[in-house]
C-alpha atoms as a PDB file:
ATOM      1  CA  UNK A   1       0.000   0.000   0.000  1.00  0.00           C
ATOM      2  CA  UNK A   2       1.532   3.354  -0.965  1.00  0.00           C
ATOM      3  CA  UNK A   3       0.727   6.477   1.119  1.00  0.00           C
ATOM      4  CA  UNK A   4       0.325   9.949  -0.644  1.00  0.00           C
ATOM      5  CA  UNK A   5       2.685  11.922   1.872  1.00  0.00           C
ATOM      6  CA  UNK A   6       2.130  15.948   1.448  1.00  0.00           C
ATOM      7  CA  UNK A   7       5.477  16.778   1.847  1.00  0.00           C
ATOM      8  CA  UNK A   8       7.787  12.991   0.768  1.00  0.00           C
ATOM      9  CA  UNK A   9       5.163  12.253  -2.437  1.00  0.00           C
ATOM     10  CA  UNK A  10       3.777   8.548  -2.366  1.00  0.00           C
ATOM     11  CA  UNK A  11       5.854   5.931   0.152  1.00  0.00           C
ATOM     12  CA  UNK A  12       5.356   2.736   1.026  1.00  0.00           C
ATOM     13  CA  UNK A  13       2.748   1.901   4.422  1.00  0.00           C
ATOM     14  CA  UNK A  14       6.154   0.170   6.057  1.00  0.00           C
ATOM     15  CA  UNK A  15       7.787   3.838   6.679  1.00  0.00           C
ATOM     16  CA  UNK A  16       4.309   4.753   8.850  1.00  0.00           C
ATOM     17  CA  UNK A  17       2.926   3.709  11.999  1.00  0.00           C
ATOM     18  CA  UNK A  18      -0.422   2.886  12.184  1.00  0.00           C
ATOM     19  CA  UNK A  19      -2.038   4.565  14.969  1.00  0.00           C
ATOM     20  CA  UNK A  20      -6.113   4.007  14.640  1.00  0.00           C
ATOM     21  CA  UNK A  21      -9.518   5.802  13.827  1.00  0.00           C
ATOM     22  CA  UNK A  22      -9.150   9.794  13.566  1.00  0.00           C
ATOM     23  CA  UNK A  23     -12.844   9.943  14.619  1.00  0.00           C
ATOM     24  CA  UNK A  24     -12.824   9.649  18.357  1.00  0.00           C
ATOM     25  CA  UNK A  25     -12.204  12.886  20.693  1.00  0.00           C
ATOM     26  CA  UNK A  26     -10.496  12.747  24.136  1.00  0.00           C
ATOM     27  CA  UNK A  27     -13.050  13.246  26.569  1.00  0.00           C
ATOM     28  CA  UNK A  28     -13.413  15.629  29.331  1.00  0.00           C
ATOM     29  CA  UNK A  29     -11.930  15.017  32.575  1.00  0.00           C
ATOM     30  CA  UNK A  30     -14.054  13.598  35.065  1.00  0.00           C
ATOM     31  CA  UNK A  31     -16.441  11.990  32.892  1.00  0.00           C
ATOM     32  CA  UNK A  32     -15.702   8.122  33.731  1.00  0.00           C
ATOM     33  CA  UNK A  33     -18.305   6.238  31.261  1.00  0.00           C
ATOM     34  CA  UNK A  34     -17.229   8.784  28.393  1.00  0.00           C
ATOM     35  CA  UNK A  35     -13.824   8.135  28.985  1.00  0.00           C
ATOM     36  CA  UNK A  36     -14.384   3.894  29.007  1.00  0.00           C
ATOM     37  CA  UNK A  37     -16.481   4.625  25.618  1.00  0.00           C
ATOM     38  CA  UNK A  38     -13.185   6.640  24.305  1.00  0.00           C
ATOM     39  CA  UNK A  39     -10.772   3.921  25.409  1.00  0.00           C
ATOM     40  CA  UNK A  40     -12.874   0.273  24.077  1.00  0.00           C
ATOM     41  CA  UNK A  41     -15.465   1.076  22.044  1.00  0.00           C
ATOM     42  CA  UNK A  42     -13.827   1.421  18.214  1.00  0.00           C
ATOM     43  CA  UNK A  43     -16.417   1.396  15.061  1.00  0.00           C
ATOM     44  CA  UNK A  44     -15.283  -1.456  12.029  1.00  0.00           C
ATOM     45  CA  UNK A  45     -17.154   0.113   9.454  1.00  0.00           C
ATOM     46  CA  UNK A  46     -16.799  -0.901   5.974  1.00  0.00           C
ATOM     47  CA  UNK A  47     -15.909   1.483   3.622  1.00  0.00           C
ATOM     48  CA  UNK A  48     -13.551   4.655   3.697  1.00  0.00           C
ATOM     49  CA  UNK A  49     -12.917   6.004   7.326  1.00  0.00           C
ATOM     50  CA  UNK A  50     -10.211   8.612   8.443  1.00  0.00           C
ATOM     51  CA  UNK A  51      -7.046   7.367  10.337  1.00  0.00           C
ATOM     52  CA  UNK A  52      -4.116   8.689  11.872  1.00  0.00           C
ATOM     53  CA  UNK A  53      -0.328   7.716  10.114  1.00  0.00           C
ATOM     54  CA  UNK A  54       2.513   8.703  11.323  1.00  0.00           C
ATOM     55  CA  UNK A  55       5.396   9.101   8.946  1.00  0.00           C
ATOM     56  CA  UNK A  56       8.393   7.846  11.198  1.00  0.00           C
ATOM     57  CA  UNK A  57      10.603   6.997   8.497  1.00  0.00           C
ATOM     58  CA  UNK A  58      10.294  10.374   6.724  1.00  0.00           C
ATOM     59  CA  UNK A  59       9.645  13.622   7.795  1.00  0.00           C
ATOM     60  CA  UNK A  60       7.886  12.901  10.754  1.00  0.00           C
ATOM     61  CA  UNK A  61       4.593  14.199  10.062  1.00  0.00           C
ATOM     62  CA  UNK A  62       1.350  13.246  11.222  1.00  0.00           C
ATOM     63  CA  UNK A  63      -1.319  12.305   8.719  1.00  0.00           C
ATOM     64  CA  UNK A  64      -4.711  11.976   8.394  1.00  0.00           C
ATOM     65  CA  UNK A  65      -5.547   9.572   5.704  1.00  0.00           C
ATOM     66  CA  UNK A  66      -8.719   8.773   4.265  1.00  0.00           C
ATOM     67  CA  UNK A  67      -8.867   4.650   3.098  1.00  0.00           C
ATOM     68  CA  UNK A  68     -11.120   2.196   2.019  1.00  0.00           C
ATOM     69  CA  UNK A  69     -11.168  -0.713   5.055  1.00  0.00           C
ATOM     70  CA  UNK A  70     -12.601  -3.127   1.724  1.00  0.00           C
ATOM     71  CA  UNK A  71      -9.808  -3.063  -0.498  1.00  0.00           C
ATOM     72  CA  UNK A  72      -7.412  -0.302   1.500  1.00  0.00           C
ATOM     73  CA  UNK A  73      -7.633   1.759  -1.443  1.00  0.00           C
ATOM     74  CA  UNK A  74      -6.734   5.344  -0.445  1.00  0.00           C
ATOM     75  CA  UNK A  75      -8.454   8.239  -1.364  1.00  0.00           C
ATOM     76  CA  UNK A  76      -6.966  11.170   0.154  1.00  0.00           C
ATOM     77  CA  UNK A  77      -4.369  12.072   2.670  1.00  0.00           C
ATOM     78  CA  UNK A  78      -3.389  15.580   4.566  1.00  0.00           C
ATOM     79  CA  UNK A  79      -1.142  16.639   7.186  1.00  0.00           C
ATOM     80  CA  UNK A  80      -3.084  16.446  11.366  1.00  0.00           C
ATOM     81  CA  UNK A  81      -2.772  19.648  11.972  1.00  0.00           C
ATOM     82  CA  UNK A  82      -5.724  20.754   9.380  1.00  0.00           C
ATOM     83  CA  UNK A  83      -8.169  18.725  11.422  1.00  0.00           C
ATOM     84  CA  UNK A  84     -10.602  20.147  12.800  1.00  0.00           C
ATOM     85  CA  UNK A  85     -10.553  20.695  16.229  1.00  0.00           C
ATOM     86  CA  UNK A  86     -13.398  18.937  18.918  1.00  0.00           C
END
């Protein structure tokens, strides 16, 4: 699978880190049952669904990149810090 890095152009998934769903927000502090929800409950949808990538083995950016869980096809990728905030 080859990821569309803004900055390194396309690179192969091995030079990333996985690091889940880009959906879930960090909840407030305090709030025990919204924090268990945050921790173990994950969607598996099936279809495309935003994740987080980290490029380790290039310039260190974080990514969020929009893939296809059916055939991993990906359809669009852009650097973390454009995401919109909670």
């Amino acid at each position: 699978m080859r990821i569309p890095c803004p900055y390194c152009g396309p690179r192969d998934s091995s030079e990333f880190a996985y690091h889940g769903d880009a959906a879930p927000r960090r909840p407030a502090v305090g709030n025990a049952a919204a924090m268990a929800d945050y921790v173990y409950l994950r969607a598996n949808p099936a279809g495309p669904m935003e994740e987080l990538w980290y490029h380790a083995q290039g310039c260190r950016s974080w990514l969020v990149v929009t893939r296809d869980t059916r055939d991993h096809a990906i359809s669009n990728a852009r650097l973390a810090a454009t995401r919109s905030p909670a």
